[in-house]
ModelCIF file with pLDDT and N, C-alpha, C, O atoms, coordinates in Angstrom:
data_MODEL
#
_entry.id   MODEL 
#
_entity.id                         1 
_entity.type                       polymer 
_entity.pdbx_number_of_molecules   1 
#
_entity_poly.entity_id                      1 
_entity_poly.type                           'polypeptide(L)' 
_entity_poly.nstd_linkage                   no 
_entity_poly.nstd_monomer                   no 
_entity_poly.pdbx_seq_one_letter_code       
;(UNK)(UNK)(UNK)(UNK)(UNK)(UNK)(UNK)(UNK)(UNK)(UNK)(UNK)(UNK)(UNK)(UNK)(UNK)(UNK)
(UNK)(UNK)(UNK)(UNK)(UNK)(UNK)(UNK)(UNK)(UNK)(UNK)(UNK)(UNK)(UNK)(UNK)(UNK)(UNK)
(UNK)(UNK)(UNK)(UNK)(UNK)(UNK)(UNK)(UNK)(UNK)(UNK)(UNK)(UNK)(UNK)(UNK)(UNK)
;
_entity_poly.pdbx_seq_one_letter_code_can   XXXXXXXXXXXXXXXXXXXXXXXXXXXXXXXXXXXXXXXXXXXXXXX 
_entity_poly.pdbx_strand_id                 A 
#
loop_
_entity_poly_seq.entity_id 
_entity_poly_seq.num 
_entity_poly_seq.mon_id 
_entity_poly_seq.hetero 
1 1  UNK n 
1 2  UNK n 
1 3  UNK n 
1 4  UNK n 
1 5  UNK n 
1 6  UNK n 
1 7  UNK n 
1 8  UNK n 
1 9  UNK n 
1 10 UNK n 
1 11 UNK n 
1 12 UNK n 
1 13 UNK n 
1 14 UNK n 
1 15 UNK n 
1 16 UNK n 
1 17 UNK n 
1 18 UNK n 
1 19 UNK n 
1 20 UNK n 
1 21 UNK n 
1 22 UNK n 
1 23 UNK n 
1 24 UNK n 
1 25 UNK n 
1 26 UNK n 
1 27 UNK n 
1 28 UNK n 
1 29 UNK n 
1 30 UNK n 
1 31 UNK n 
1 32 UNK n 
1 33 UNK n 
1 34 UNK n 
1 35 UNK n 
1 36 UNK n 
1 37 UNK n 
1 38 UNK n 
1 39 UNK n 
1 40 UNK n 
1 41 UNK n 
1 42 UNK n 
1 43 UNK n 
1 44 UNK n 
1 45 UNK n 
1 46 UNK n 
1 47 UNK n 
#
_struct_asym.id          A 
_struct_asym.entity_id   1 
#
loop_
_ma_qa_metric.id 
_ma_qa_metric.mode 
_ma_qa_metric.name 
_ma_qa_metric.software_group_id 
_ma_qa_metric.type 
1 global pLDDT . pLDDT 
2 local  pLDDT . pLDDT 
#
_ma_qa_metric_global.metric_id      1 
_ma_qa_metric_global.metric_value   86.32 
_ma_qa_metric_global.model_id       1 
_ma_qa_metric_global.ordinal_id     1 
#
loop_
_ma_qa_metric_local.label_asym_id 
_ma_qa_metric_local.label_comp_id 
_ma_qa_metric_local.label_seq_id 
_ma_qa_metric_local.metric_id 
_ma_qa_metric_local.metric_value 
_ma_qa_metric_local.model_id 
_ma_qa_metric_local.ordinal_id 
A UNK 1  2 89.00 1 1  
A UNK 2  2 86.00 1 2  
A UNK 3  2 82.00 1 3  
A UNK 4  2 78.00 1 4  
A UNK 5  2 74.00 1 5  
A UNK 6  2 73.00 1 6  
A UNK 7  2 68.00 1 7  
A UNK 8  2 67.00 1 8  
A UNK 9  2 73.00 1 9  
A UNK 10 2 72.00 1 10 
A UNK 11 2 75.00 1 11 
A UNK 12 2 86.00 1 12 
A UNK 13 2 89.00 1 13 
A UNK 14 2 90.00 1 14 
A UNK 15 2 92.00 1 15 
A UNK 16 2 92.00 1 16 
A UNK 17 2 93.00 1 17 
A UNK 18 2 93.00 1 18 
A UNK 19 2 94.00 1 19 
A UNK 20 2 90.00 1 20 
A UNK 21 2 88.00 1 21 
A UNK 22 2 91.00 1 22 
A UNK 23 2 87.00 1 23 
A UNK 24 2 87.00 1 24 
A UNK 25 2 91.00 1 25 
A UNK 26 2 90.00 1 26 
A UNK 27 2 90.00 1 27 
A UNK 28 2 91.00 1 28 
A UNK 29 2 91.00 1 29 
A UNK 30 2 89.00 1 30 
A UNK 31 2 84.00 1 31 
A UNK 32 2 76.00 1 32 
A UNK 33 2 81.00 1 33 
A UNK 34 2 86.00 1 34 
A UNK 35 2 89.00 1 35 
A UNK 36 2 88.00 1 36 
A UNK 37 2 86.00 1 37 
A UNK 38 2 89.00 1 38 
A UNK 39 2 91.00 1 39 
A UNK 40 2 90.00 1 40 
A UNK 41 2 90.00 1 41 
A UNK 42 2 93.00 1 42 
A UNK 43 2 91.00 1 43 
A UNK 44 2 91.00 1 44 
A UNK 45 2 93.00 1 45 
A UNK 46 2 94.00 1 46 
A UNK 47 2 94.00 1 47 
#
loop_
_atom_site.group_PDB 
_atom_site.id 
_atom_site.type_symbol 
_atom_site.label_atom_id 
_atom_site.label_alt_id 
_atom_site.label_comp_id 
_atom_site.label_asym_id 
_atom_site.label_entity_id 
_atom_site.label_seq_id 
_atom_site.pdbx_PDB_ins_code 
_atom_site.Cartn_x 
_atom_site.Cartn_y 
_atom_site.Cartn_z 
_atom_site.occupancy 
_atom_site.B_iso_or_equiv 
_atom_site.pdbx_formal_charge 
_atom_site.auth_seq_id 
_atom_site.auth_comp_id 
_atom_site.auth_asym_id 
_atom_site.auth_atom_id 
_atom_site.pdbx_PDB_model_num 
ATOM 1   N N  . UNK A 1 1  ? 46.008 52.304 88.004 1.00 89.00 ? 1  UNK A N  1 
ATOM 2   C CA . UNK A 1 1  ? 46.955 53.275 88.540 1.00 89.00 ? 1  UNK A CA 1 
ATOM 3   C C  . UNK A 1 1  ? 46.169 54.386 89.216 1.00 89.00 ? 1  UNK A C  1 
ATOM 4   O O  . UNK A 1 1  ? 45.458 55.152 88.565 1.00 89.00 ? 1  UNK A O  1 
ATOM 5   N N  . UNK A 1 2  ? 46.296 54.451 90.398 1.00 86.00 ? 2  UNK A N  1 
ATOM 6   C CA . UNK A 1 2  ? 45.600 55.684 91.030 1.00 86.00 ? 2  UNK A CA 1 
ATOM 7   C C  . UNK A 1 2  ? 46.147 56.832 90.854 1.00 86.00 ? 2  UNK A C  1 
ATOM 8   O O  . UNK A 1 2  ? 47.233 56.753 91.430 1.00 86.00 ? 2  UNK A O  1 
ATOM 9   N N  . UNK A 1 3  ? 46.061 57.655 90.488 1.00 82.00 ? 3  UNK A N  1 
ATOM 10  C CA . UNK A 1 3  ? 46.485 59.067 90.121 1.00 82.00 ? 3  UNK A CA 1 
ATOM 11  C C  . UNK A 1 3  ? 45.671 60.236 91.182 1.00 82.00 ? 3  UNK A C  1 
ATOM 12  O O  . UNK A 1 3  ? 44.557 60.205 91.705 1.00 82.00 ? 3  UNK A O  1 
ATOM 13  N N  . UNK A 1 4  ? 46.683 61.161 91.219 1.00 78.00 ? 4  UNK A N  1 
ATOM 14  C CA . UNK A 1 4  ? 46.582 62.581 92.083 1.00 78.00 ? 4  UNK A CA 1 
ATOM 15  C C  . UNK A 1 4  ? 45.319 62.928 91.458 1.00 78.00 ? 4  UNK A C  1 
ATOM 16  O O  . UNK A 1 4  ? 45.218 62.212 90.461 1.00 78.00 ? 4  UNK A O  1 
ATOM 17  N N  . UNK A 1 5  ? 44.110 63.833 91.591 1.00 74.00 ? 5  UNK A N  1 
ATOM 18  C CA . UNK A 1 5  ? 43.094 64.425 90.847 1.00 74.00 ? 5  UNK A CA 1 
ATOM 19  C C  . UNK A 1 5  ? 44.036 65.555 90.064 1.00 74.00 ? 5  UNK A C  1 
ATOM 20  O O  . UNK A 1 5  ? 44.012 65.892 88.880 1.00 74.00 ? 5  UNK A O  1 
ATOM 21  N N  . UNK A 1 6  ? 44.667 65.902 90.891 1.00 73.00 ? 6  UNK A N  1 
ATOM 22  C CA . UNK A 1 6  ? 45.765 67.161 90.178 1.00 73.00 ? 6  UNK A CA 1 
ATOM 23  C C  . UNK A 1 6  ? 46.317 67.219 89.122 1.00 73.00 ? 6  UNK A C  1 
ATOM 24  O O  . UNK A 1 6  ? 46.273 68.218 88.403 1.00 73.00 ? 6  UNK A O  1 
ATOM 25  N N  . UNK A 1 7  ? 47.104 65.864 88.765 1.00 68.00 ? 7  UNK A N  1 
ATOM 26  C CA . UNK A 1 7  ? 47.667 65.773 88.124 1.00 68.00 ? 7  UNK A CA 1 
ATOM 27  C C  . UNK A 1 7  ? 47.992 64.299 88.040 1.00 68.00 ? 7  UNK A C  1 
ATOM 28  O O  . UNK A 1 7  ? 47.144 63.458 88.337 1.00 68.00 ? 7  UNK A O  1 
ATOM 29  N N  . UNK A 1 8  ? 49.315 63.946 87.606 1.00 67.00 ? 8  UNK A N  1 
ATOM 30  C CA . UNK A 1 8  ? 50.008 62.711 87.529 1.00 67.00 ? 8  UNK A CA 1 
ATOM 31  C C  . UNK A 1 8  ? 50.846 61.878 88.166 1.00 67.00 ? 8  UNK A C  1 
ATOM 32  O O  . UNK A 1 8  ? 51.438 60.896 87.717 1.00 67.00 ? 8  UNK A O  1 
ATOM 33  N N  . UNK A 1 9  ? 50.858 62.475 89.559 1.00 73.00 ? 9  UNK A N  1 
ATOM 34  C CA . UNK A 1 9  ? 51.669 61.648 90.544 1.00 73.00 ? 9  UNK A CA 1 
ATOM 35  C C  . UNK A 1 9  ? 51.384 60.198 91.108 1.00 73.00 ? 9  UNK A C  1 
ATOM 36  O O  . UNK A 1 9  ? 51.212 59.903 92.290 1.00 73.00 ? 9  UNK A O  1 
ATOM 37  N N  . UNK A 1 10 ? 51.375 59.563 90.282 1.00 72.00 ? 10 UNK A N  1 
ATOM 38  C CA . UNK A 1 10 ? 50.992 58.122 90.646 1.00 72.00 ? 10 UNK A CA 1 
ATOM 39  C C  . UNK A 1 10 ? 52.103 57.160 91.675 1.00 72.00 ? 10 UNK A C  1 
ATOM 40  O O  . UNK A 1 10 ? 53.215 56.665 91.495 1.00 72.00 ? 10 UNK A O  1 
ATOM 41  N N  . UNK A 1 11 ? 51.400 57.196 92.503 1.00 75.00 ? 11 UNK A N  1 
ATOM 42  C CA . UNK A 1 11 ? 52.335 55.944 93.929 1.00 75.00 ? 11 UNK A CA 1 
ATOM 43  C C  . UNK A 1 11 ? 51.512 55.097 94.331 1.00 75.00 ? 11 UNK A C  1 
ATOM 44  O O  . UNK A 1 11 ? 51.973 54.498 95.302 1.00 75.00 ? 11 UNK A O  1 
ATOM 45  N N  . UNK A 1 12 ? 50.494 54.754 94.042 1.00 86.00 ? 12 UNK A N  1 
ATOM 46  C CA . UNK A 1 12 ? 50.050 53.511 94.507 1.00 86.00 ? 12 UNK A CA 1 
ATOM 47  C C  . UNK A 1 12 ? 49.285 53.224 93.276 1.00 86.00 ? 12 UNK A C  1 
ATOM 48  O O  . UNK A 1 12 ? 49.202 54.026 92.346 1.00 86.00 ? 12 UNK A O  1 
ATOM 49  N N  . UNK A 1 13 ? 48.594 51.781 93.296 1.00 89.00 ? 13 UNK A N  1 
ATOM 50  C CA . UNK A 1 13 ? 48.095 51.179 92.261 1.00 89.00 ? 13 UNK A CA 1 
ATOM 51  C C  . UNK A 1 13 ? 46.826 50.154 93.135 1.00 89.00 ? 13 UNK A C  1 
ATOM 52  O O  . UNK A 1 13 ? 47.254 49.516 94.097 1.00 89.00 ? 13 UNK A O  1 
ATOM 53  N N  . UNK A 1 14 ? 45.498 50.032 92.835 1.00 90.00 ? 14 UNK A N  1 
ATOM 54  C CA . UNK A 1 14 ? 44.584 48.829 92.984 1.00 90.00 ? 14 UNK A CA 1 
ATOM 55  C C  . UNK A 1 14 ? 44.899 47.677 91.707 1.00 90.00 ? 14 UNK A C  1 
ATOM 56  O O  . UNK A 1 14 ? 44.954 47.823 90.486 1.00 90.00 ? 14 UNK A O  1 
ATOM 57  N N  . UNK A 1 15 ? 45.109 46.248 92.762 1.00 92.00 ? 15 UNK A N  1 
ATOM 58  C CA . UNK A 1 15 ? 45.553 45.283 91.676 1.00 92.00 ? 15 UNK A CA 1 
ATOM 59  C C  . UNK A 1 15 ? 44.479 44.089 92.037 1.00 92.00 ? 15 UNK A C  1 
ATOM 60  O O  . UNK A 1 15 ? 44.225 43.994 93.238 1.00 92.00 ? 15 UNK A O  1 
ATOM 61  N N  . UNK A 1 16 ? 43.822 43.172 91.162 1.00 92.00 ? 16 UNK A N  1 
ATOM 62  C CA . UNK A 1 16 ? 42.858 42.368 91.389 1.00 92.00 ? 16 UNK A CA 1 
ATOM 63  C C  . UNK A 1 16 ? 43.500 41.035 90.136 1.00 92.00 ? 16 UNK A C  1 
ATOM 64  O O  . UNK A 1 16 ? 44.415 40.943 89.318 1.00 92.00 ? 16 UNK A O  1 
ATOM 65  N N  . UNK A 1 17 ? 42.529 40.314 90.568 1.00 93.00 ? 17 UNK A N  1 
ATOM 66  C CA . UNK A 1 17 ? 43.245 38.177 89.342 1.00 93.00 ? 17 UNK A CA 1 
ATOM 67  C C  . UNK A 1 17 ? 41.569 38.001 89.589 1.00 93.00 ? 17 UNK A C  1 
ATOM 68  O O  . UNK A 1 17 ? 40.626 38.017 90.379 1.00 93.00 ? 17 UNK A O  1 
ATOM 69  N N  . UNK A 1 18 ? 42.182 37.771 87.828 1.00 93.00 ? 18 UNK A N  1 
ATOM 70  C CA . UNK A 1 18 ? 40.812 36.311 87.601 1.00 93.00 ? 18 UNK A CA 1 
ATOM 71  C C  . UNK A 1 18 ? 40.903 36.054 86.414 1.00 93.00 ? 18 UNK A C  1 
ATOM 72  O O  . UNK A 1 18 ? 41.405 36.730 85.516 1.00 93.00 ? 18 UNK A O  1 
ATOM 73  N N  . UNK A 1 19 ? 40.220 34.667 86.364 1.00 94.00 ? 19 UNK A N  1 
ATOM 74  C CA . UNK A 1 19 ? 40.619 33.976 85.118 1.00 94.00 ? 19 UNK A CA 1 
ATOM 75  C C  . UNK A 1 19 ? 39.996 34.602 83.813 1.00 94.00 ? 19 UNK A C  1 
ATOM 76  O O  . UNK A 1 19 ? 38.868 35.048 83.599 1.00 94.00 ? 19 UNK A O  1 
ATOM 77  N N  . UNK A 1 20 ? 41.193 34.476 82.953 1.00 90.00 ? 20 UNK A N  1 
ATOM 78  C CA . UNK A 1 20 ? 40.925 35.382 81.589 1.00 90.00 ? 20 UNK A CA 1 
ATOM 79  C C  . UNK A 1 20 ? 39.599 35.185 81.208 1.00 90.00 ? 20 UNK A C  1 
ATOM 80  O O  . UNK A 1 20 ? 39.068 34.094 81.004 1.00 90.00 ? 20 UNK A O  1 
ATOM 81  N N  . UNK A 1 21 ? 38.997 36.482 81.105 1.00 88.00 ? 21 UNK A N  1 
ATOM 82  C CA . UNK A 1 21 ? 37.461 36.402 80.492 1.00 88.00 ? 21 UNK A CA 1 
ATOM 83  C C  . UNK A 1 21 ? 36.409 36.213 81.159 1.00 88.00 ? 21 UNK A C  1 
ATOM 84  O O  . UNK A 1 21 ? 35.426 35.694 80.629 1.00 88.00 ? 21 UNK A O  1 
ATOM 85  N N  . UNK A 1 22 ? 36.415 36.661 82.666 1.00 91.00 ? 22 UNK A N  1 
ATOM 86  C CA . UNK A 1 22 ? 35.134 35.999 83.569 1.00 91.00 ? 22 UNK A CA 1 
ATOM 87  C C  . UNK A 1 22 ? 35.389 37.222 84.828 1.00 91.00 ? 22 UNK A C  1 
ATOM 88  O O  . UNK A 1 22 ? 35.597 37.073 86.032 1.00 91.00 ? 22 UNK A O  1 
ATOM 89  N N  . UNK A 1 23 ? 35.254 38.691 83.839 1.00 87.00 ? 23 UNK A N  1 
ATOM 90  C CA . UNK A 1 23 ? 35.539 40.096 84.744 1.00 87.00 ? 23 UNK A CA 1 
ATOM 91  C C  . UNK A 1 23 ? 34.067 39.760 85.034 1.00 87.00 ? 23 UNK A C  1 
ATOM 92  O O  . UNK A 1 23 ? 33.337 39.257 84.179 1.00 87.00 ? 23 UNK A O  1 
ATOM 93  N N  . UNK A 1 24 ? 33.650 40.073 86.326 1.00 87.00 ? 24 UNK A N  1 
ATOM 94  C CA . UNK A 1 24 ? 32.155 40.460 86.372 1.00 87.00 ? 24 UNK A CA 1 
ATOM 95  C C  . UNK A 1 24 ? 31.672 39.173 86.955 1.00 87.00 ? 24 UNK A C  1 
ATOM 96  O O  . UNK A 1 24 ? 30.687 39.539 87.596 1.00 87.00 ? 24 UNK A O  1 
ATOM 97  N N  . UNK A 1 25 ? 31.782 37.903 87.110 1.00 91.00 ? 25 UNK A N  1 
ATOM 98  C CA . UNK A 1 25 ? 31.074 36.715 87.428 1.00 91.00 ? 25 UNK A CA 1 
ATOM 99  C C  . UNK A 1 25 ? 31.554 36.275 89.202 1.00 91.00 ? 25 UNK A C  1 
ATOM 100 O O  . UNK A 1 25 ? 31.714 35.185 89.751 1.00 91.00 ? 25 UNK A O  1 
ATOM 101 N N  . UNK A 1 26 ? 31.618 37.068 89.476 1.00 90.00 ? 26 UNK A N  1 
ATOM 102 C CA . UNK A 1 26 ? 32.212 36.798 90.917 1.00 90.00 ? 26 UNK A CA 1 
ATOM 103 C C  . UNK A 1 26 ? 33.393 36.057 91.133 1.00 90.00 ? 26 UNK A C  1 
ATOM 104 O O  . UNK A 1 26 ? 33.414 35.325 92.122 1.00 90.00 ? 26 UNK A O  1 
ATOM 105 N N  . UNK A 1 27 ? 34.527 36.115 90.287 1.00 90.00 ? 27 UNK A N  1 
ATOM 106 C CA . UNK A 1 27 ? 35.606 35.264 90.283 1.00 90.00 ? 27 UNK A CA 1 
ATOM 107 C C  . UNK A 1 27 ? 36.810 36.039 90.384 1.00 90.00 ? 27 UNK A C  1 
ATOM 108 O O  . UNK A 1 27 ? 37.911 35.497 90.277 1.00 90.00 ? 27 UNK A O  1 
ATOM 109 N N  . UNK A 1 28 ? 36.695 37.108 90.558 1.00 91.00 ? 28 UNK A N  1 
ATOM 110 C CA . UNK A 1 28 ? 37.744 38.408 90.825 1.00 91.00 ? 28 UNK A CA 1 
ATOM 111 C C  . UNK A 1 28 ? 38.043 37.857 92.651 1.00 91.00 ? 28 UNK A C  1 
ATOM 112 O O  . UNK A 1 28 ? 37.539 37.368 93.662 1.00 91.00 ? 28 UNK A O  1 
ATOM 113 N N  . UNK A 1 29 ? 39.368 38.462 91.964 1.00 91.00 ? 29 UNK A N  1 
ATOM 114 C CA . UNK A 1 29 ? 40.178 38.107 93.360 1.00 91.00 ? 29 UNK A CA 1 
ATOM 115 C C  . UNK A 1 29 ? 40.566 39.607 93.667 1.00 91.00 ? 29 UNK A C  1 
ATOM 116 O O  . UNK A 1 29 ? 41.238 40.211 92.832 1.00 91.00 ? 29 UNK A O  1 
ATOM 117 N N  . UNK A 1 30 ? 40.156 40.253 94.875 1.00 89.00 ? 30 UNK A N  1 
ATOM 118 C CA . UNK A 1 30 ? 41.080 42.050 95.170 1.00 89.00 ? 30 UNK A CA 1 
ATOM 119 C C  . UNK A 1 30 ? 42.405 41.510 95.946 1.00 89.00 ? 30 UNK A C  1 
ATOM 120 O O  . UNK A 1 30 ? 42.317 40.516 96.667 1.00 89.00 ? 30 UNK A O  1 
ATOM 121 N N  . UNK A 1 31 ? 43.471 42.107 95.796 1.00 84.00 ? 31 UNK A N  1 
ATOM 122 C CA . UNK A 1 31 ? 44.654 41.912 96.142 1.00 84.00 ? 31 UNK A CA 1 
ATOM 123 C C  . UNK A 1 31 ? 45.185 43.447 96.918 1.00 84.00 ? 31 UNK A C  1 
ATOM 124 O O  . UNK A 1 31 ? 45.700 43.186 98.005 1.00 84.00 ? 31 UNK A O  1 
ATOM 125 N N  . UNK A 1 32 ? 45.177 44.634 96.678 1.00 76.00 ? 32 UNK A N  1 
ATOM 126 C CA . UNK A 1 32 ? 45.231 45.614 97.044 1.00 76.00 ? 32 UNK A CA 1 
ATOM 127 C C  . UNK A 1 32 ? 44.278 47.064 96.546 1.00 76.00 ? 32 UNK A C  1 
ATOM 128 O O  . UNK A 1 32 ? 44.043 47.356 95.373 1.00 76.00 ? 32 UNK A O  1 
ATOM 129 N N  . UNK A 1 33 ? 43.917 47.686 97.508 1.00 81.00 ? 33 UNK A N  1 
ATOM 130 C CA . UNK A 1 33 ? 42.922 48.904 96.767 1.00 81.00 ? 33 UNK A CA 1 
ATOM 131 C C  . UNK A 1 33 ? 44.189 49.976 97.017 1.00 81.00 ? 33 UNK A C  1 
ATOM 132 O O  . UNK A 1 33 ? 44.187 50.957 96.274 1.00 81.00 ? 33 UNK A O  1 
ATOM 133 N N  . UNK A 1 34 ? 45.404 49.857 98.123 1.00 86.00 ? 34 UNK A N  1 
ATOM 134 C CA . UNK A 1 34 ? 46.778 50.971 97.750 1.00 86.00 ? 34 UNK A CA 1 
ATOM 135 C C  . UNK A 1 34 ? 48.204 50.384 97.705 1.00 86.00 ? 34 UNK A C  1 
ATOM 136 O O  . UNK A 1 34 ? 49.192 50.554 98.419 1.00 86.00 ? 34 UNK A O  1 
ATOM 137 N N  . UNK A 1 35 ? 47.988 49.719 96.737 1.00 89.00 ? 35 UNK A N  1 
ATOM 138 C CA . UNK A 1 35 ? 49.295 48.748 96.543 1.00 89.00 ? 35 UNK A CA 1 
ATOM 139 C C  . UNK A 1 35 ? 50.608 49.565 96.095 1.00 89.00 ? 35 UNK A C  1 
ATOM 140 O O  . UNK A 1 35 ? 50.442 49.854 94.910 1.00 89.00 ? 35 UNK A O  1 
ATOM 141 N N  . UNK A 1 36 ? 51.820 50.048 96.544 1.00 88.00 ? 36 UNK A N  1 
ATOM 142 C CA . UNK A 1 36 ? 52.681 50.274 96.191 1.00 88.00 ? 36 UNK A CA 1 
ATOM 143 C C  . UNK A 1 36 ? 53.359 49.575 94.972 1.00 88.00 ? 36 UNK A C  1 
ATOM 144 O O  . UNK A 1 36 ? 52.955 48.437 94.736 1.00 88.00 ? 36 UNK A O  1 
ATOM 145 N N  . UNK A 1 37 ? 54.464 50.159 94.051 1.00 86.00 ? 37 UNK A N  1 
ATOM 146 C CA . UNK A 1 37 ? 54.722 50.138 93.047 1.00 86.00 ? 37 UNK A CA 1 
ATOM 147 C C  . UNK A 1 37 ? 55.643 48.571 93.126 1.00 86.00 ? 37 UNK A C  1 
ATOM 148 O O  . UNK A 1 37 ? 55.573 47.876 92.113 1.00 86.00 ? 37 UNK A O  1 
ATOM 149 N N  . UNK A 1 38 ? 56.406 48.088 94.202 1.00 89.00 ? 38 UNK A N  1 
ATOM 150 C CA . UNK A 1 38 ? 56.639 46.953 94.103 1.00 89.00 ? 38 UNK A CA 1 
ATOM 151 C C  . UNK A 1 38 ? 55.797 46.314 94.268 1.00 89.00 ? 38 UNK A C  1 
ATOM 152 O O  . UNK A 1 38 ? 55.856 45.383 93.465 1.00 89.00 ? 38 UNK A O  1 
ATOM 153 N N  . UNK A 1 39 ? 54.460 46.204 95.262 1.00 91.00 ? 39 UNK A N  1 
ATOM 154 C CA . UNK A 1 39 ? 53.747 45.213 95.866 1.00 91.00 ? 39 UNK A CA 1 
ATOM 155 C C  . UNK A 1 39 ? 52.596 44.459 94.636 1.00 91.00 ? 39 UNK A C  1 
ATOM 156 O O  . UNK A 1 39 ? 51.975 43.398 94.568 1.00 91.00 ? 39 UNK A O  1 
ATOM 157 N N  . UNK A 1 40 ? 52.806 46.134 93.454 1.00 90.00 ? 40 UNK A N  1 
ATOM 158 C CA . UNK A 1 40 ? 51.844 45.695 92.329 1.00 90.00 ? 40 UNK A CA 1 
ATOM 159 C C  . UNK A 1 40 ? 52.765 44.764 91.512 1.00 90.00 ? 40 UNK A C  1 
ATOM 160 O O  . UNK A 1 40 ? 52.369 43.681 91.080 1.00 90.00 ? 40 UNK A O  1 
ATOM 161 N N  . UNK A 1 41 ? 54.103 45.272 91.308 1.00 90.00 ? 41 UNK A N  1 
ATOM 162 C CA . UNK A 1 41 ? 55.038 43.665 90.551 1.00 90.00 ? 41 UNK A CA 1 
ATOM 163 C C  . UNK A 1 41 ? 54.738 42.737 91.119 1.00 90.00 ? 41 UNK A C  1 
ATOM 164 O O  . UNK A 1 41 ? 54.166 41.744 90.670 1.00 90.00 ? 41 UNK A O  1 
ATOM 165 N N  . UNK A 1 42 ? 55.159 42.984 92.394 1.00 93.00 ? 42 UNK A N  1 
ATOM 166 C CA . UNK A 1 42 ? 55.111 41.051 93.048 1.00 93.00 ? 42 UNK A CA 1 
ATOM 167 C C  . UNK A 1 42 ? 53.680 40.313 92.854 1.00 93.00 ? 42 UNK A C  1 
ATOM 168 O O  . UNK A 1 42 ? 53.553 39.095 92.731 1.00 93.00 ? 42 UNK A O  1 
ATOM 169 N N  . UNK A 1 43 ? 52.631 41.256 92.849 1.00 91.00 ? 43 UNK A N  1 
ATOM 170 C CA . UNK A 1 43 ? 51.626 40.458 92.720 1.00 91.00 ? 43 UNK A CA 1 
ATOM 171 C C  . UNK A 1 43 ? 51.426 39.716 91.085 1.00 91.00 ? 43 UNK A C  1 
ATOM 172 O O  . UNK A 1 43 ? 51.251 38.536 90.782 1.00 91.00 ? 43 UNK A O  1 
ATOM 173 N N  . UNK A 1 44 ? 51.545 41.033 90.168 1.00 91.00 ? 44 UNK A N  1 
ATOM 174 C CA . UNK A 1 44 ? 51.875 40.548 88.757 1.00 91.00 ? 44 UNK A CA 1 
ATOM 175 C C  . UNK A 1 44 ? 52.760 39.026 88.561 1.00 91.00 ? 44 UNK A C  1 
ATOM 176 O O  . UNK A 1 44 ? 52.379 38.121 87.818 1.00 91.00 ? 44 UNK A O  1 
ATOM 177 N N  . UNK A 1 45 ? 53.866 38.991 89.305 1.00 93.00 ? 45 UNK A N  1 
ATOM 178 C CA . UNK A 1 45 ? 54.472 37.620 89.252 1.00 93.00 ? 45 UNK A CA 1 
ATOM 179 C C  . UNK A 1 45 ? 53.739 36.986 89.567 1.00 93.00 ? 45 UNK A C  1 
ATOM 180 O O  . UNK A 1 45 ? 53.430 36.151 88.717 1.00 93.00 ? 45 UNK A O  1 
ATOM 181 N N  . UNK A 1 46 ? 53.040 36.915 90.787 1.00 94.00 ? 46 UNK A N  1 
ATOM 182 C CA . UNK A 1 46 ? 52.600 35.781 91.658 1.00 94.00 ? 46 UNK A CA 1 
ATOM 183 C C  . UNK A 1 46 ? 51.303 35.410 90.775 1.00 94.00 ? 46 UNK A C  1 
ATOM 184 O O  . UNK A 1 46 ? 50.747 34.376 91.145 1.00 94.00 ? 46 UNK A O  1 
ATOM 185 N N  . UNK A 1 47 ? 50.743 36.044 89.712 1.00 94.00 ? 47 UNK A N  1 
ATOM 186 C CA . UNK A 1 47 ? 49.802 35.716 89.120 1.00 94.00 ? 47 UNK A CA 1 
ATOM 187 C C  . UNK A 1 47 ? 50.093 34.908 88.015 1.00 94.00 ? 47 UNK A C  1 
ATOM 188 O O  . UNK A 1 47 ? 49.183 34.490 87.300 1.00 94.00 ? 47 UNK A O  1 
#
């Protein structure tokens, strides 16, 4: 969740996939670095 430095106004989100347990091995997928609050559901489904 990207957050304001200010405070707590969160509107966008960075969302990334990879298979459970293999953070770090080059198997990360980036999907958005300013993904809006639907675009981060839909991706959640699509995963």
């Amino acid at each position: 969740v990207r957050t304001d430095p200010d405070g707590f106004d969160a509107m966008i989100a960075s969302v990334a996939a990879c298979p459970t347990g293999r953070w770090g091995t080059g198997a990360t997928e980036i999907c958005e670095t300013e993904a809006f609050p639907d675009e981060a559901i839909d991706w959640l489904l699509a995963i």
